[in-house]
PDB file of N, CA and C in Angstrom:
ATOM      1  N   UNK A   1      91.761  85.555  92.760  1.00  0.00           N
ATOM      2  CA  UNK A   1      91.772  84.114  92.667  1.00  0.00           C
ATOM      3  C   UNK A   1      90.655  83.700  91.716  1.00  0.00           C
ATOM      4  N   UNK A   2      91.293  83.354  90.506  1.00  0.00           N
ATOM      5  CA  UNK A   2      90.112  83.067  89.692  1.00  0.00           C
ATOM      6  C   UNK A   2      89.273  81.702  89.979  1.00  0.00           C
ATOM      7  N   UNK A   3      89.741  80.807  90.430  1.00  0.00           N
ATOM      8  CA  UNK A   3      88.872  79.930  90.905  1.00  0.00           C
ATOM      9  C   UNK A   3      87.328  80.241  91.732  1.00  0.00           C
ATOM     10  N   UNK A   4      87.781  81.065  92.924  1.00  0.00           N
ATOM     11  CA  UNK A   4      86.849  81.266  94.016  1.00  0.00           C
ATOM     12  C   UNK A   4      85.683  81.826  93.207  1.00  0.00           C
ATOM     13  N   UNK A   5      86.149  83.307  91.791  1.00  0.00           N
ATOM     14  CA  UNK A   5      85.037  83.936  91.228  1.00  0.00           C
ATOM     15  C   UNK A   5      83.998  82.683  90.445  1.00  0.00           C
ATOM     16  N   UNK A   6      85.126  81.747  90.183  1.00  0.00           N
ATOM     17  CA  UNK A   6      83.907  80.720  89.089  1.00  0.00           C
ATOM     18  C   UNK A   6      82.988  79.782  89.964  1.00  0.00           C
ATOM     19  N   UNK A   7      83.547  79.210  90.881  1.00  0.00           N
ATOM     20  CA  UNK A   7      82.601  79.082  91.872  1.00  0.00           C
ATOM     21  C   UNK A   7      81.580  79.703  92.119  1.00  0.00           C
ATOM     22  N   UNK A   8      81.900  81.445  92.857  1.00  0.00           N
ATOM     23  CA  UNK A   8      80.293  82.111  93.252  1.00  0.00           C
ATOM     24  C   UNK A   8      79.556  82.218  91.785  1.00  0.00           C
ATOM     25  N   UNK A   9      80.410  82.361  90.888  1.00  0.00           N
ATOM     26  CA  UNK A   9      79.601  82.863  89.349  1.00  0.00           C
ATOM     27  C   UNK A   9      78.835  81.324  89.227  1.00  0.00           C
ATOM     28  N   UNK A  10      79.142  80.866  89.559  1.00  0.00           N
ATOM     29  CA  UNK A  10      78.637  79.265  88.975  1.00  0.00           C
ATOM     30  C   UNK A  10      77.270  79.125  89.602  1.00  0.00           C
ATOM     31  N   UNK A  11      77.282  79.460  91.356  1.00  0.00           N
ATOM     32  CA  UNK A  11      75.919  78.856  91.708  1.00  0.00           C
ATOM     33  C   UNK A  11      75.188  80.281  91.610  1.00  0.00           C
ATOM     34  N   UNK A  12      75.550  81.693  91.828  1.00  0.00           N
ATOM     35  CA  UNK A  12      74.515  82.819  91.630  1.00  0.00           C
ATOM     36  C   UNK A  12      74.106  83.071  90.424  1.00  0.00           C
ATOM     37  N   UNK A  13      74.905  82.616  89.372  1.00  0.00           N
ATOM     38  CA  UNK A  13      74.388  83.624  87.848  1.00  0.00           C
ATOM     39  C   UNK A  13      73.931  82.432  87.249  1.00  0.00           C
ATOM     40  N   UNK A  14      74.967  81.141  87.160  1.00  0.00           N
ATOM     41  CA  UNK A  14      74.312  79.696  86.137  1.00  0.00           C
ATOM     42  C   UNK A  14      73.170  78.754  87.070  1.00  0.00           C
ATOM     43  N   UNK A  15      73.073  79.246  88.682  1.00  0.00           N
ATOM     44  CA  UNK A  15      72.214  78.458  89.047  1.00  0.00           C
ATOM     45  C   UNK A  15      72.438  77.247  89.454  1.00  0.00           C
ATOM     46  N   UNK A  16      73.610  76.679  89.450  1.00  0.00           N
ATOM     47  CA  UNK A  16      74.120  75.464  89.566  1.00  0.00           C
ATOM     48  C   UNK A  16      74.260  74.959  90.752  1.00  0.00           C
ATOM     49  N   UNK A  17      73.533  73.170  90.811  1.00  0.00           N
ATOM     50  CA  UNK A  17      74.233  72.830  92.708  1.00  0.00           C
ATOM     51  C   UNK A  17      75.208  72.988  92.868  1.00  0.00           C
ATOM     52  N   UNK A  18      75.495  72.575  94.209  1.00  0.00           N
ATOM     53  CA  UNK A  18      76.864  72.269  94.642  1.00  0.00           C
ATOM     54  C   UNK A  18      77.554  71.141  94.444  1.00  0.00           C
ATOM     55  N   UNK A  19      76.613  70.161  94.136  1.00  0.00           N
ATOM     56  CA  UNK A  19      77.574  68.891  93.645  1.00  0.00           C
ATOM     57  C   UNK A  19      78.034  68.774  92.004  1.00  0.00           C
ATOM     58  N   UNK A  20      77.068  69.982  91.554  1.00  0.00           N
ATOM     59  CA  UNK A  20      77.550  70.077  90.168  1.00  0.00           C
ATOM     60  C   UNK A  20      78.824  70.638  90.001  1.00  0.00           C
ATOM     61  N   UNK A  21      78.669  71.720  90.531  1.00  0.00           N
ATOM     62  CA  UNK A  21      79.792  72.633  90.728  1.00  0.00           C
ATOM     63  C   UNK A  21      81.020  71.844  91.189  1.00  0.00           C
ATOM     64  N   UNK A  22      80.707  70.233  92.127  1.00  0.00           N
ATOM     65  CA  UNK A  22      81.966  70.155  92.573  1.00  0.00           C
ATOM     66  C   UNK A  22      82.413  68.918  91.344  1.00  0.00           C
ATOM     67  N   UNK A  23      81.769  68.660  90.260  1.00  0.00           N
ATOM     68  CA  UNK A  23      82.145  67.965  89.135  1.00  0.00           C
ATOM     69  C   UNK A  23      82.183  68.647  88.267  1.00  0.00           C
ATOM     70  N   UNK A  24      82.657  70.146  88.180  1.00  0.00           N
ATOM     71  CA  UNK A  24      83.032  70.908  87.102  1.00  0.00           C
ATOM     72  C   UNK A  24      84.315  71.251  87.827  1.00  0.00           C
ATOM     73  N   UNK A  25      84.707  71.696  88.655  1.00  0.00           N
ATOM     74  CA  UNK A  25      85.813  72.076  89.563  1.00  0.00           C
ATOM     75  C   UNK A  25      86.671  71.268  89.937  1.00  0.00           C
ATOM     76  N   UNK A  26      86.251  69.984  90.360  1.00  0.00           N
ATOM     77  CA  UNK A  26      86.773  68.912  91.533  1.00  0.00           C
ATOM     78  C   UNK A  26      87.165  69.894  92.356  1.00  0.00           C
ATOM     79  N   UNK A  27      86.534  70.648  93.056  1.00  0.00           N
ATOM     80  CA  UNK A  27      86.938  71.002  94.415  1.00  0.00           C
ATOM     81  C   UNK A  27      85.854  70.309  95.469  1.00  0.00           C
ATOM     82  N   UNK A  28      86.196  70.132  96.783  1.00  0.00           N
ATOM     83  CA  UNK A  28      85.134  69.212  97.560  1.00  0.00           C
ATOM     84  C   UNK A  28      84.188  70.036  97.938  1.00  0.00           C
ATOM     85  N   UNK A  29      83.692  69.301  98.508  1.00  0.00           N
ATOM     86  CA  UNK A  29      81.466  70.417  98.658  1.00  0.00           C
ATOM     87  C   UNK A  29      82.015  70.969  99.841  1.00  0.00           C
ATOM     88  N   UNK A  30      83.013  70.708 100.558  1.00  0.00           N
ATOM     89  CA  UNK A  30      83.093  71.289 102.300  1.00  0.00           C
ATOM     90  C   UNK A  30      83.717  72.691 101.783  1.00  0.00           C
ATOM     91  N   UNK A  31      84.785  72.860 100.492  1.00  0.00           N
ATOM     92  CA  UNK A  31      85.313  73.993 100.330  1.00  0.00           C
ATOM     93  C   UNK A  31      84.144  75.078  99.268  1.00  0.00           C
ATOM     94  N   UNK A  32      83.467  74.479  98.690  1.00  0.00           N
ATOM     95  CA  UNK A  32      82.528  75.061  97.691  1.00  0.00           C
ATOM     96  C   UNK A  32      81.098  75.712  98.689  1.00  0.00           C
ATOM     97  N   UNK A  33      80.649  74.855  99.958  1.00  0.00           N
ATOM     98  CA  UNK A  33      79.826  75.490 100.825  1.00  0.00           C
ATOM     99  C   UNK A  33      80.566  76.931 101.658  1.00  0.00           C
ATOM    100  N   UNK A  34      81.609  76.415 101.675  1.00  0.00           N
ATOM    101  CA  UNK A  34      82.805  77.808 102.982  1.00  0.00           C
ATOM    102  C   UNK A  34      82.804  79.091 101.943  1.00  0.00           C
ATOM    103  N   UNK A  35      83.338  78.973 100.562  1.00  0.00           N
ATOM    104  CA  UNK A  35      83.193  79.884  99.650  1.00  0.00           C
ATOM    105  C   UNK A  35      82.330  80.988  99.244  1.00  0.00           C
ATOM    106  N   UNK A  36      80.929  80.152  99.191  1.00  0.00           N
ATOM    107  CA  UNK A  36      79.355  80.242  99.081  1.00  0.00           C
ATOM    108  C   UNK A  36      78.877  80.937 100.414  1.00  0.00           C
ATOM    109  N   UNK A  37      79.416  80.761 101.308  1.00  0.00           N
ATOM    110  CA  UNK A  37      78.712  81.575 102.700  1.00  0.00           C
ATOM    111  C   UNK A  37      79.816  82.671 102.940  1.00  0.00           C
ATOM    112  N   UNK A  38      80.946  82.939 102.858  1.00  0.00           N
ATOM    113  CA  UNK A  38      81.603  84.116 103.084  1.00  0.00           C
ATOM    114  C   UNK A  38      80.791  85.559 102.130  1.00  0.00           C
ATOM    115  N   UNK A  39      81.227  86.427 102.917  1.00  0.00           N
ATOM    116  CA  UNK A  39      80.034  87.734 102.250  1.00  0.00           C
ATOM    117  C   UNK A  39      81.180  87.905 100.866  1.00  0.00           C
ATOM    118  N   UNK A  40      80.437  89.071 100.268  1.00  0.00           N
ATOM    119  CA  UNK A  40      80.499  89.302  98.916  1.00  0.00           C
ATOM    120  C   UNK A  40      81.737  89.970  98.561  1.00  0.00           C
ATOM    121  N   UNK A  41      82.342  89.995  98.010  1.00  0.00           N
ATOM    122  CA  UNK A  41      83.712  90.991  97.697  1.00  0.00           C
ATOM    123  C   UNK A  41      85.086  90.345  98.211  1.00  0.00           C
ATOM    124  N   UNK A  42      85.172  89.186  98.998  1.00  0.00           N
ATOM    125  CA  UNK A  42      86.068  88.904  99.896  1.00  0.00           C
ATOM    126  C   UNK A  42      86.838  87.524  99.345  1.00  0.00           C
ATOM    127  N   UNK A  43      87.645  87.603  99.088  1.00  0.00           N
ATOM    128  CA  UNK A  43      88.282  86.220  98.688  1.00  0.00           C
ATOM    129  C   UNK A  43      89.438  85.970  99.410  1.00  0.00           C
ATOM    130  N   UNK A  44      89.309  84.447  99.645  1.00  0.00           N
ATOM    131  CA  UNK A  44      90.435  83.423 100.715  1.00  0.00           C
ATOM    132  C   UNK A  44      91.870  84.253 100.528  1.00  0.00           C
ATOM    133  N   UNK A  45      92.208  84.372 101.526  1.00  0.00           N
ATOM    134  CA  UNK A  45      94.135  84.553 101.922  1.00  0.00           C
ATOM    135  C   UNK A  45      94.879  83.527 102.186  1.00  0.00           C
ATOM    136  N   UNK A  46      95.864  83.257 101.337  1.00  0.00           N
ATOM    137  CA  UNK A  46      96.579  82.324 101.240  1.00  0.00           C
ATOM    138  C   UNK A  46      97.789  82.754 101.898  1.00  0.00           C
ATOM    139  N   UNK A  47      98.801  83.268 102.641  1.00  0.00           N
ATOM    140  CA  UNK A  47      99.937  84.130 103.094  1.00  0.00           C
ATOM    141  C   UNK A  47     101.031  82.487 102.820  1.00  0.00           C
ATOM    142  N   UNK A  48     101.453  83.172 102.131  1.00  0.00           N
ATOM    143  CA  UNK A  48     103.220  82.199 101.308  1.00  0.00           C
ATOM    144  C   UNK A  48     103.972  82.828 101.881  1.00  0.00           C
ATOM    145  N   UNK A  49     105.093  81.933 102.822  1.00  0.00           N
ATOM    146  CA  UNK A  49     106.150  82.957 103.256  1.00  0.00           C
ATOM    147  C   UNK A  49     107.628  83.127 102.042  1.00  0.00           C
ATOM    148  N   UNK A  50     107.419  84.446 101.923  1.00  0.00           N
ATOM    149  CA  UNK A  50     108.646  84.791 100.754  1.00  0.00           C
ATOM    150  C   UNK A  50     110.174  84.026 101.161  1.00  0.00           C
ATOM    151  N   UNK A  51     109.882  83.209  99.826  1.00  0.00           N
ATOM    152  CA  UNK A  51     111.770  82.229  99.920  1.00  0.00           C
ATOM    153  C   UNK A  51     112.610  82.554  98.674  1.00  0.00           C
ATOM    154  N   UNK A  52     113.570  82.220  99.285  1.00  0.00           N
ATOM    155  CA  UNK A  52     114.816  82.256  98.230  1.00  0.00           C
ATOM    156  C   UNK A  52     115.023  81.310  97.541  1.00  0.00           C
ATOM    157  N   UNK A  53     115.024  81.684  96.191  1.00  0.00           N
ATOM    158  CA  UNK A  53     115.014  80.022  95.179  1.00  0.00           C
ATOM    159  C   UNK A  53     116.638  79.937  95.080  1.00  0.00           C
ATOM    160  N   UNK A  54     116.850  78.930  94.672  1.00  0.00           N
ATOM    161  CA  UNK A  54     118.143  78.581  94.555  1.00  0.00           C
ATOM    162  C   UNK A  54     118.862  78.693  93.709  1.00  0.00           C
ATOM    163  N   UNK A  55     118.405  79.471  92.350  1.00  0.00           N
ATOM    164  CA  UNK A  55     118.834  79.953  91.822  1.00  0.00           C
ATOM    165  C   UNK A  55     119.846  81.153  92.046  1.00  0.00           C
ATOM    166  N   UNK A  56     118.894  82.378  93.082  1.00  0.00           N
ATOM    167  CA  UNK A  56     119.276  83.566  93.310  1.00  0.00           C
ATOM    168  C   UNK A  56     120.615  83.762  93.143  1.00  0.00           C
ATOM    169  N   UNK A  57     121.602  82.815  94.099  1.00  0.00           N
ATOM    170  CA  UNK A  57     123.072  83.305  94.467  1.00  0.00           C
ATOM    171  C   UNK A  57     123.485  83.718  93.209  1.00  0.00           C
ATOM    172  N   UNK A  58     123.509  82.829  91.600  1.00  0.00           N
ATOM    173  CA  UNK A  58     123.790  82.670  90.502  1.00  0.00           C
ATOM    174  C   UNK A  58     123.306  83.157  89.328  1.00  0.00           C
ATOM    175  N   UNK A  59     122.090  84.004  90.062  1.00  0.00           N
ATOM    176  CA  UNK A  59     120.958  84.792  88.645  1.00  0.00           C
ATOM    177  C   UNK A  59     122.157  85.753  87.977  1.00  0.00           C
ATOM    178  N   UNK A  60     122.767  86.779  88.951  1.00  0.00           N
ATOM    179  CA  UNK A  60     123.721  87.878  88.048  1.00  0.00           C
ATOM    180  C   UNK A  60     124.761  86.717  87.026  1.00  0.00           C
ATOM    181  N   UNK A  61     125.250  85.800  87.357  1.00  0.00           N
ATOM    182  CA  UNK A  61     126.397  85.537  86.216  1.00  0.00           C
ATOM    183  C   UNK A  61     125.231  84.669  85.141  1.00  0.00           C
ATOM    184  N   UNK A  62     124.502  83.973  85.561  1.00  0.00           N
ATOM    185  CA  UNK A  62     123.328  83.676  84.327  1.00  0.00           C
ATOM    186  C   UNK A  62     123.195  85.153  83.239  1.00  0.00           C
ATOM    187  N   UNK A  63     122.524  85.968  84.358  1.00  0.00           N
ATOM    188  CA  UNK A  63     122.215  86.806  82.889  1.00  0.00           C
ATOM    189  C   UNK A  63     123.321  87.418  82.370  1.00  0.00           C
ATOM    190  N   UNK A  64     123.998  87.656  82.870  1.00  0.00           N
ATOM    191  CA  UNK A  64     125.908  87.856  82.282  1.00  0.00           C
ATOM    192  C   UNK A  64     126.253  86.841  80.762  1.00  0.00           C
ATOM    193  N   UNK A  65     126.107  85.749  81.079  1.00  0.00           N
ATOM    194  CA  UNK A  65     125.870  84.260  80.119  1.00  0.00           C
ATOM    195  C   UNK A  65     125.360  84.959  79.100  1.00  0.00           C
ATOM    196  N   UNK A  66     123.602  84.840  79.031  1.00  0.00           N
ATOM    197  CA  UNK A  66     122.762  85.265  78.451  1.00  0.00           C
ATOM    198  C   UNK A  66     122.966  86.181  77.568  1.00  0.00           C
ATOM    199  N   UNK A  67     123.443  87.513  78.179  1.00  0.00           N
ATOM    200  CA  UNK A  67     123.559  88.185  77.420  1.00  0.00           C
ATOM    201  C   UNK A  67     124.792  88.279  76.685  1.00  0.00           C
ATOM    202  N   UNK A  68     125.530  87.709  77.107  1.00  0.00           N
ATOM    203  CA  UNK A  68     127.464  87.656  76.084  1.00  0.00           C
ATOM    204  C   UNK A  68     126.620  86.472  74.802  1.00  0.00           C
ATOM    205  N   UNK A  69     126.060  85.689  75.353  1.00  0.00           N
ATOM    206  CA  UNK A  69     125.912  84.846  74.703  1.00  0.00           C
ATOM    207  C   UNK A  69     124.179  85.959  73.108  1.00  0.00           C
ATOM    208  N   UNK A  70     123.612  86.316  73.715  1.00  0.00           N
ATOM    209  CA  UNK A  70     123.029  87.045  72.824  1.00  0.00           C
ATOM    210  C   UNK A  70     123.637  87.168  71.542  1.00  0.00           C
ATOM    211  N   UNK A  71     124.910  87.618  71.416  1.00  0.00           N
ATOM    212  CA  UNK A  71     125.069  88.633  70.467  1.00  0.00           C
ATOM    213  C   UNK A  71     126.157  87.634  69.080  1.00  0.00           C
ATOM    214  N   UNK A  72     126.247  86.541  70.244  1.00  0.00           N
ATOM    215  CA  UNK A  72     126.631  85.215  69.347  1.00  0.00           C
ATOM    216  C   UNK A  72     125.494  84.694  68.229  1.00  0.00           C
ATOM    217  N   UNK A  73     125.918  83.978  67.138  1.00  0.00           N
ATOM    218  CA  UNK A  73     125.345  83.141  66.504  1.00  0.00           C
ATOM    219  C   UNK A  73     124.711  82.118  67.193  1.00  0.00           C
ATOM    220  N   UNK A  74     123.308  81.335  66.697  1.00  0.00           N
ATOM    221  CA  UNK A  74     122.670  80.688  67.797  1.00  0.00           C
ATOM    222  C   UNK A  74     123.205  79.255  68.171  1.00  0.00           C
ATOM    223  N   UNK A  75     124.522  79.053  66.889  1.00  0.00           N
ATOM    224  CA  UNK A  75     125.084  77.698  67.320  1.00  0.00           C
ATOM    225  C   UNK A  75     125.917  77.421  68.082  1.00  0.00           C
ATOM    226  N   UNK A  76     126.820  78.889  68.325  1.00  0.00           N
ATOM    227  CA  UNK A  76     127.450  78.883  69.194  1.00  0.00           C
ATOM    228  C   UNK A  76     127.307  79.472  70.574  1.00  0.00           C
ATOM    229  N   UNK A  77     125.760  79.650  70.763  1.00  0.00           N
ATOM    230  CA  UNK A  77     125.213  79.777  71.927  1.00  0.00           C
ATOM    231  C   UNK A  77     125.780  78.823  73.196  1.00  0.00           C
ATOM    232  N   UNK A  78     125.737  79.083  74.577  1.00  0.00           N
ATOM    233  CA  UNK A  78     125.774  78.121  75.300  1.00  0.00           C
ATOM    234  C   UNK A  78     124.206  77.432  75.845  1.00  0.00           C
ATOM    235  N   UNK A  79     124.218  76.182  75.793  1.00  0.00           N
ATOM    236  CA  UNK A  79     123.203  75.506  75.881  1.00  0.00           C
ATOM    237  C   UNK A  79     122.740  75.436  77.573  1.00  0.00           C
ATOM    238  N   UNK A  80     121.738  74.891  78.257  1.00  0.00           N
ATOM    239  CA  UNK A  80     121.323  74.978  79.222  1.00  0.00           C
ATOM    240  C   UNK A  80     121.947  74.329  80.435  1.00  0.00           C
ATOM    241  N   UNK A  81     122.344  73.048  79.718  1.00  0.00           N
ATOM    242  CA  UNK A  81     123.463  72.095  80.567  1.00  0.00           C
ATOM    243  C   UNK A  81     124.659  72.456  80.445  1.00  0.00           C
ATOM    244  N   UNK A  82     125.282  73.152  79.811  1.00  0.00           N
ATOM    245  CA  UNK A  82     126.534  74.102  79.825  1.00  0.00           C
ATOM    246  C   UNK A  82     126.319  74.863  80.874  1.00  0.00           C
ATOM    247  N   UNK A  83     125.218  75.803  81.224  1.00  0.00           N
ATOM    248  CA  UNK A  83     125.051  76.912  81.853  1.00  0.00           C
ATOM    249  C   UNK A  83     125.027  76.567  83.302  1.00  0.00           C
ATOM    250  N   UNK A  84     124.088  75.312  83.725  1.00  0.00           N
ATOM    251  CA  UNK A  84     124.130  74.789  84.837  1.00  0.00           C
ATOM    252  C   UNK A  84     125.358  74.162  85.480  1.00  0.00           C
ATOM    253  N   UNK A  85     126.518  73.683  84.231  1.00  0.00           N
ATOM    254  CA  UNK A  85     127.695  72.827  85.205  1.00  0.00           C
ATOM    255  C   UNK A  85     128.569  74.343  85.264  1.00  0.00           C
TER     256      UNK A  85
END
């Protein structure tokens, strides 16, 4: 999480407050103090539960499209709103 590293890099190596830090970031001082006190090496877990985009059902005949359509000239490509109706 590159955020969390610029944070600790910000107040251990540049020296910087915390209210500075939270007008270079806009992150709030309650999340920039929680950051700052967890030990060293360890960064926040975020757990996303894995979903299905709505695409999925339709990805195989997309790239089916795609690729018939590849080998066409680019004018007679099919366009994006073609592909979607």
């Amino acid at each position: 999480m590159g955020m969390y590293s610029k944070v600790r890099r910000l107040f251990y190596r540049e020296r910087l407050s915390i209210s500075e830090i939270q007008r270079r970031t806009s992150l709030s001082r309650n999340t920039i103090k929680k950051w700052l006190k967890e030990a060293e090496g360890t960064e926040p877990k975020y757990a996303r539960p894995p979903t299905v985009s709505k695409i999925a059902p339709f990805a195989s005949l997309i790239q089916l499209a795609l690729q018939t359509d590849s080998h066409r000239p680019k004018k007679e490509r099919r366009t994006a709103l073609m592909l979607f109706k």
